[in-house]
N, C-alpha and C. Protein backbone atom coordinates (compact mmCIF):
# COMPACT_ATOMS: atom_id res chain seq x y z
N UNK A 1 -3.34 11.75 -4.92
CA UNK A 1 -3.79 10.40 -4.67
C UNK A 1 -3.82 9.63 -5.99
N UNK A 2 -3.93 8.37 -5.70
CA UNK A 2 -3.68 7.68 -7.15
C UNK A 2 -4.75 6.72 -7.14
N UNK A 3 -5.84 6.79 -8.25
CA UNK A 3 -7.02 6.10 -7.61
C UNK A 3 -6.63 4.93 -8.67
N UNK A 4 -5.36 5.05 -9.60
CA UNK A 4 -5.53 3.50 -9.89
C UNK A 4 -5.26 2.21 -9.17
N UNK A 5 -6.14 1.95 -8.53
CA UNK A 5 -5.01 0.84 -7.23
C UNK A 5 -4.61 -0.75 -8.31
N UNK A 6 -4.09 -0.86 -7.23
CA UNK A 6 -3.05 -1.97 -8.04
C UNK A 6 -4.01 -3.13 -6.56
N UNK A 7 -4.20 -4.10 -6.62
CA UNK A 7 -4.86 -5.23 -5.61
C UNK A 7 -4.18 -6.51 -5.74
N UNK A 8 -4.00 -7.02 -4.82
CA UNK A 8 -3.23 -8.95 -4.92
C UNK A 8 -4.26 -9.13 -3.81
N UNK A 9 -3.86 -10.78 -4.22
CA UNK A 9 -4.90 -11.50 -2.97
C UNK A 9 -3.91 -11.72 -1.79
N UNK A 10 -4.51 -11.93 -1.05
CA UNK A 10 -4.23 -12.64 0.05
C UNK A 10 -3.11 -13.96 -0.18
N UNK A 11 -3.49 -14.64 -0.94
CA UNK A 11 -2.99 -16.40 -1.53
C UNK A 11 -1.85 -15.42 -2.25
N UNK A 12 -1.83 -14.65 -3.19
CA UNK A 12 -0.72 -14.27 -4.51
C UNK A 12 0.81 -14.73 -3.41
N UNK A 13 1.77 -15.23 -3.82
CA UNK A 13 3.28 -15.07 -3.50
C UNK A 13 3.86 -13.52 -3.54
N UNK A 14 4.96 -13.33 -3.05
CA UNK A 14 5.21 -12.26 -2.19
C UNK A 14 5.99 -11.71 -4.08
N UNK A 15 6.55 -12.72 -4.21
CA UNK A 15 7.44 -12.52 -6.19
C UNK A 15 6.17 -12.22 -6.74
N UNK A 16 4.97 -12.77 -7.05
CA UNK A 16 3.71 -12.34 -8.04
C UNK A 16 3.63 -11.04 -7.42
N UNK A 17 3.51 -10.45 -6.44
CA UNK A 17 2.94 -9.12 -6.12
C UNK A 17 4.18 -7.98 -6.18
N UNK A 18 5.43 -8.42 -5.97
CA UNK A 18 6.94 -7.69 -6.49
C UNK A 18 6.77 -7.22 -7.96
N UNK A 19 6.51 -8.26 -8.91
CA UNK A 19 6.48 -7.90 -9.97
C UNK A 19 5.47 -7.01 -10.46
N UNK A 20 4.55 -7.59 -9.95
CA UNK A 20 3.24 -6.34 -10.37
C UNK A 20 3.80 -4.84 -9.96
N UNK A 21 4.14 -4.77 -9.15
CA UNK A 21 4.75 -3.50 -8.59
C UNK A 21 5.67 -3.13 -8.96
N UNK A 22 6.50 -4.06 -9.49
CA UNK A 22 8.06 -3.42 -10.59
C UNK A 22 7.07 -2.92 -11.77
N UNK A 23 6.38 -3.74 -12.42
CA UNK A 23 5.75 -3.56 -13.98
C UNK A 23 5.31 -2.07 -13.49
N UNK A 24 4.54 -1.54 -12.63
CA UNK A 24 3.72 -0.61 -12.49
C UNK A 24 4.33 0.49 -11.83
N UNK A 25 5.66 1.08 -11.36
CA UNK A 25 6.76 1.21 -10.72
C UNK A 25 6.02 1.86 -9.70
N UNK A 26 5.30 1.30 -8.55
CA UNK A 26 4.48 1.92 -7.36
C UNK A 26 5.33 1.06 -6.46
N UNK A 27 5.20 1.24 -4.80
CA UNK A 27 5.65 1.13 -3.81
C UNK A 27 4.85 0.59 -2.71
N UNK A 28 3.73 -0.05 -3.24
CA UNK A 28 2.74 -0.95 -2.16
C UNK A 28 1.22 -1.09 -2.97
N UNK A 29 0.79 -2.20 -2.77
CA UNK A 29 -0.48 -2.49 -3.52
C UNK A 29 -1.23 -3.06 -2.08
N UNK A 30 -2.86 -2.89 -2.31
CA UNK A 30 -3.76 -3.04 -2.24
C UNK A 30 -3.76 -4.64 -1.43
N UNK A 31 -4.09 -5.19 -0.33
CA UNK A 31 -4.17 -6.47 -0.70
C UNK A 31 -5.79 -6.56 -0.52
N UNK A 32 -6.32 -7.22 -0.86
CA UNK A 32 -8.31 -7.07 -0.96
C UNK A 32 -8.62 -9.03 -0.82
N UNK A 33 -9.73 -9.33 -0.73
CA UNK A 33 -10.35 -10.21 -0.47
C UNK A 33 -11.77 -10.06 -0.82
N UNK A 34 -12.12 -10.56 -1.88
CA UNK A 34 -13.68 -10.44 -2.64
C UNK A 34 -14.14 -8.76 -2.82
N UNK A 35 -13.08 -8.19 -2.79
CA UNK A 35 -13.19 -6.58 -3.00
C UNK A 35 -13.22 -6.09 -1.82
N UNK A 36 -13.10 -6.96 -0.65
CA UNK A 36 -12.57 -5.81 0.60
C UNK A 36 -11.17 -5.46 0.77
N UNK A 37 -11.08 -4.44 1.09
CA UNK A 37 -9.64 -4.52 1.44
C UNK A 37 -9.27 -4.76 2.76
N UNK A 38 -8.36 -5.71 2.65
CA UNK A 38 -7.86 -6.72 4.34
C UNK A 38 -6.68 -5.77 4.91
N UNK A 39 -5.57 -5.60 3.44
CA UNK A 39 -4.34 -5.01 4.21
C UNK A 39 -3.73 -4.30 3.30
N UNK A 40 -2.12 -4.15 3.32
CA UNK A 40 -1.60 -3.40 2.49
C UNK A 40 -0.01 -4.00 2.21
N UNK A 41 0.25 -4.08 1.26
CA UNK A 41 1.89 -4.57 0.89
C UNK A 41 2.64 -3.95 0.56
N UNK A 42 3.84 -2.96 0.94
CA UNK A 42 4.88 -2.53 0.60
C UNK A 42 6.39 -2.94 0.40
N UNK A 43 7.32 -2.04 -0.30
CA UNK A 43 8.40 -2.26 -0.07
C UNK A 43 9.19 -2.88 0.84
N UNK A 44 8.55 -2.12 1.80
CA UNK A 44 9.70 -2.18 2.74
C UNK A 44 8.88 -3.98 3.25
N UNK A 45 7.27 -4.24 3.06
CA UNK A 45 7.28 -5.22 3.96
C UNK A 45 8.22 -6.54 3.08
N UNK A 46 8.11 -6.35 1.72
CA UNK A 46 9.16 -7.53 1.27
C UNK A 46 10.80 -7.69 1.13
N UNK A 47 10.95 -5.99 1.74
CA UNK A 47 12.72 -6.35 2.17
C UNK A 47 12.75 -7.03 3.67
N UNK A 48 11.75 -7.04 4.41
CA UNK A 48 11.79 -7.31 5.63
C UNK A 48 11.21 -9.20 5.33
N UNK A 49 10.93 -9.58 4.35
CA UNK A 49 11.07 -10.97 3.99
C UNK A 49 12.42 -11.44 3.57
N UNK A 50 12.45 -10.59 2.45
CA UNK A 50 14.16 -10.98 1.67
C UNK A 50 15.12 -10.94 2.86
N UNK A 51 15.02 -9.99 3.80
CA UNK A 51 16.36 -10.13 5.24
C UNK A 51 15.74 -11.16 6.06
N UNK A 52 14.80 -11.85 5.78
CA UNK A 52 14.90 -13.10 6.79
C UNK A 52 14.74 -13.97 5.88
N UNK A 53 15.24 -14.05 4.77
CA UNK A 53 15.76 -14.87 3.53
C UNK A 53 14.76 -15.93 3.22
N UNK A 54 13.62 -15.25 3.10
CA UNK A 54 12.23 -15.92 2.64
C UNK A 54 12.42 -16.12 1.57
N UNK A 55 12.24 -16.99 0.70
CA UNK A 55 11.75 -17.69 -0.76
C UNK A 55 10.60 -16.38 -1.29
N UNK A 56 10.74 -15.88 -2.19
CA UNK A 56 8.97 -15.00 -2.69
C UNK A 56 8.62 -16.23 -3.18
N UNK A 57 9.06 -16.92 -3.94
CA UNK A 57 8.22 -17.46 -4.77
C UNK A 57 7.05 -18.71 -3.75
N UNK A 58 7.34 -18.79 -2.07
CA UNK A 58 6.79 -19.40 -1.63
C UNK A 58 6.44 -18.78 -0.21
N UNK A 59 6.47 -17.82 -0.10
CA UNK A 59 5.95 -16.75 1.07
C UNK A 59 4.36 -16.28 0.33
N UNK A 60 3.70 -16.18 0.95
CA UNK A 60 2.32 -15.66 0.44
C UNK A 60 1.99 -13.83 1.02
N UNK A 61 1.55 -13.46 0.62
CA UNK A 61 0.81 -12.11 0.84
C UNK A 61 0.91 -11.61 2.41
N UNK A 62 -0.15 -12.86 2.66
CA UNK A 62 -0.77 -12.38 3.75
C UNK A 62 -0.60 -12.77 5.01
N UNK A 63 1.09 -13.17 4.59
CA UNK A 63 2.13 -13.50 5.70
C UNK A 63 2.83 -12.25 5.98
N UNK A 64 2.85 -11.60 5.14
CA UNK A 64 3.96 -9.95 5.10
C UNK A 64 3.00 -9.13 5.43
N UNK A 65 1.90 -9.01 5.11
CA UNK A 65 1.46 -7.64 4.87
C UNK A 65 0.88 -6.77 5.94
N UNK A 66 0.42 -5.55 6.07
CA UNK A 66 0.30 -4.67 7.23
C UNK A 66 -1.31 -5.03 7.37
N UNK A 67 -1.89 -6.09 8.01
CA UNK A 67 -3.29 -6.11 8.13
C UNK A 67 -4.01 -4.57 8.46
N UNK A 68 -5.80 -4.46 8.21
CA UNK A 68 -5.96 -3.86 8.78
C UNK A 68 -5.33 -2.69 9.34
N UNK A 69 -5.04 -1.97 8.23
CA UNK A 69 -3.97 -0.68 7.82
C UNK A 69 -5.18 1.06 8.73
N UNK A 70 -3.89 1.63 8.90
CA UNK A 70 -4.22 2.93 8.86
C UNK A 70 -4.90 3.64 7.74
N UNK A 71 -6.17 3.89 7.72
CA UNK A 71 -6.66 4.60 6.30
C UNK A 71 -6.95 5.84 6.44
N UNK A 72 -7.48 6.99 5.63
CA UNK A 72 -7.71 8.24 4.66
C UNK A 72 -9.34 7.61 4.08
N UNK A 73 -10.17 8.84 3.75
CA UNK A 73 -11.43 9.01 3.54
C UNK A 73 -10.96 9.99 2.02
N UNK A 74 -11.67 10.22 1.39
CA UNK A 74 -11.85 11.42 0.37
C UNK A 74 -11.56 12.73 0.37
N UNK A 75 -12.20 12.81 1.93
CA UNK A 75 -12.31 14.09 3.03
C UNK A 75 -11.18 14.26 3.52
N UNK A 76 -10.13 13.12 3.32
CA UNK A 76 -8.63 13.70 4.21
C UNK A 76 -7.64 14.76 3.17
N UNK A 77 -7.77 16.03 4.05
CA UNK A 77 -6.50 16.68 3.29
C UNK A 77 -5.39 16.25 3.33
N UNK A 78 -4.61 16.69 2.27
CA UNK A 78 -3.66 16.47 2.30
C UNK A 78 -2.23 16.78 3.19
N UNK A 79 -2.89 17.86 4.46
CA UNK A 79 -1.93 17.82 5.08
C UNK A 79 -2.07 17.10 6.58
N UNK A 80 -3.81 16.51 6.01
CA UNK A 80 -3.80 15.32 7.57
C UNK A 80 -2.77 14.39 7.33
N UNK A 81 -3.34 14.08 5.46
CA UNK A 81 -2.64 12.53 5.30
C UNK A 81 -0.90 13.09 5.55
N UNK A 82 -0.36 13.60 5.17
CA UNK A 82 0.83 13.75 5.79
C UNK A 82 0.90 14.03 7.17
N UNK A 83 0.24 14.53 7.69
CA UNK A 83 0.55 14.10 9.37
C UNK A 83 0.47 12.83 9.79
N UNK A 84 -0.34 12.16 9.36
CA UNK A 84 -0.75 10.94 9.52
C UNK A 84 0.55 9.93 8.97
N UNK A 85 1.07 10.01 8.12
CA UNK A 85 1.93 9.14 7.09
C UNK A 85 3.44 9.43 8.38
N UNK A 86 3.35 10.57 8.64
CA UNK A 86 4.79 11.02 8.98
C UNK A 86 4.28 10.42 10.84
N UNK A 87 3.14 10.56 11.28
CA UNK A 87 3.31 10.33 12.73
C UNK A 87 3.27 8.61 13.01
N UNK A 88 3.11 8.26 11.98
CA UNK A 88 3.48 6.47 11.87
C UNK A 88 4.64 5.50 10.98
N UNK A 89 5.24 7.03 10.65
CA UNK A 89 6.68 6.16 9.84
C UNK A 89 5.78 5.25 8.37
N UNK A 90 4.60 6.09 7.72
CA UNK A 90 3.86 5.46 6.78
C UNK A 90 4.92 6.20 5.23
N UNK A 91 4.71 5.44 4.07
CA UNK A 91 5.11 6.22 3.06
C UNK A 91 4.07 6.13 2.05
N UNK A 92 3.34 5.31 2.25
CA UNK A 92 2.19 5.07 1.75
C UNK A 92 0.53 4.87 2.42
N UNK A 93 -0.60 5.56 1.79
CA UNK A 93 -1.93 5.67 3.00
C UNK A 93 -2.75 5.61 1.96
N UNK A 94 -3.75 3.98 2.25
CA UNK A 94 -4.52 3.66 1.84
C UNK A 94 -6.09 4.91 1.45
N UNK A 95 -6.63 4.77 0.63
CA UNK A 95 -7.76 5.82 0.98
C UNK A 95 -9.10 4.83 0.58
N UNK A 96 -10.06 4.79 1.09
CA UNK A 96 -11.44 4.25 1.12
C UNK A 96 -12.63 4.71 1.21
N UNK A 97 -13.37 3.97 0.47
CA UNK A 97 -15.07 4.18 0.83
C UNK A 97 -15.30 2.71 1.59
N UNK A 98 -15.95 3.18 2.64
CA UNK A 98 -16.23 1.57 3.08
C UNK A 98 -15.07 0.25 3.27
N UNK A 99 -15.73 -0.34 3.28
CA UNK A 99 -14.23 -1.23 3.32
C UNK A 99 -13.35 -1.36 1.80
N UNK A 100 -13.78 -0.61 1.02
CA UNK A 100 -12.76 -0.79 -0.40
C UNK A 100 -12.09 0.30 -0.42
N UNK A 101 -10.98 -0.03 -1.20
CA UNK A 101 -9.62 1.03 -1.20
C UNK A 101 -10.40 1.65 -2.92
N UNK A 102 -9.73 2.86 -2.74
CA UNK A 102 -10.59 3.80 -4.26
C UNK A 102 -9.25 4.40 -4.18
N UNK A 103 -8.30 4.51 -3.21
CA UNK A 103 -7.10 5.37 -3.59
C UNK A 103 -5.60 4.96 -2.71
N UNK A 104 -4.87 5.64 -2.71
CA UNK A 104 -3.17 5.45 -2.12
C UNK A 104 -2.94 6.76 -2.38
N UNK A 105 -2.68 7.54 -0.84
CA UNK A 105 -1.46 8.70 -0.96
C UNK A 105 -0.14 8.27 -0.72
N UNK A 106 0.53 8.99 -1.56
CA UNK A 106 1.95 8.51 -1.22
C UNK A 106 2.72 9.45 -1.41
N UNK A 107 3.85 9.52 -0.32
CA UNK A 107 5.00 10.70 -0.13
C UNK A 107 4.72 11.58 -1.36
N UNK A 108 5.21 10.75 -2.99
CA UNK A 108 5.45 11.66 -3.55
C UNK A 108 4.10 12.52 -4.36
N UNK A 109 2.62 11.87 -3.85
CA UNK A 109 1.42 12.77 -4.08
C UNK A 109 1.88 13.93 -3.26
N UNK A 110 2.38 13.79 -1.83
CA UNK A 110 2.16 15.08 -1.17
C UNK A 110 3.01 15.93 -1.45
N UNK A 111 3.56 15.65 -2.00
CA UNK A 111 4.94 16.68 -2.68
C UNK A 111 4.56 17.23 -3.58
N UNK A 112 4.17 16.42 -4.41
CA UNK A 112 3.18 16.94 -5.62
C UNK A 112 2.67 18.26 -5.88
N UNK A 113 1.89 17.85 -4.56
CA UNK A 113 0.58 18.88 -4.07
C UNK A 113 1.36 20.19 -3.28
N UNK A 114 2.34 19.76 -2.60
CA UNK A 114 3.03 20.96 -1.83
C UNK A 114 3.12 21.65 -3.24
N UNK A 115 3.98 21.18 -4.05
CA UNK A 115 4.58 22.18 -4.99
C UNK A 115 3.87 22.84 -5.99
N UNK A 116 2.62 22.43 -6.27
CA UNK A 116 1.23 23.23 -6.76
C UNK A 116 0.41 24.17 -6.64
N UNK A 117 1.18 24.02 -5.04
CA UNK A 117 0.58 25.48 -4.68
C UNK A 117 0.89 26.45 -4.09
């Protein structure tokens, strides 16, 4: 799990939150609202802008993003969160206390972890 989360707002453009995610080379950030977390932004949701030939620089967040996401607890092993990731076509799974995100599993955590042990 990667508890550094990366967060955009809601308002950020779909290009402000691309780049953060190029700079940081991760595959979906956080989207939060006064420190809740609302939803989640990935890859794939801004190729699915760019193929309906959205502008980033004037598409907002929280036009793309996966509201109200599938989440993970502390307590989720790692081979729920991969059941979980794989029985929803997820590549990425938010993790939380409460309504705030503290983490992101992602494909290549669970691989990680496969191969560790």
């Amino acid at each position: 799990m990667t508890e550094d989360v990366l967060t955009v707002a809601p308002e950020d453009t779909l290009g402000e939150a691309a780049a953060k995610m190029t700079e940081r080379g991760i595959g979906a950030v956080i989207v939060s609202d006064f420190g809740r977390m609302i939803g989640i932004l990935s890859e794939r949701d801004i190729m699915r802008a760019v193929a309906d030939r959205i502008h980033s620089s004037e598409a907002r967040v929280r036009e793309w993003m996966t509201a109200d996401p599938i989440t993970a607890t502390a307590d989720t092993s790692p081979d729920e969160a991969g059941r979980i990731m794989l029985e929803h076509g997820f590549r990425h799974l938010p993790v939380v206390e409460g309504e705030r995100a503290v983490g992101i599993v992602s494909i290549r955590d669970l691989v990680e972890a496969q191969l560790k042990s």
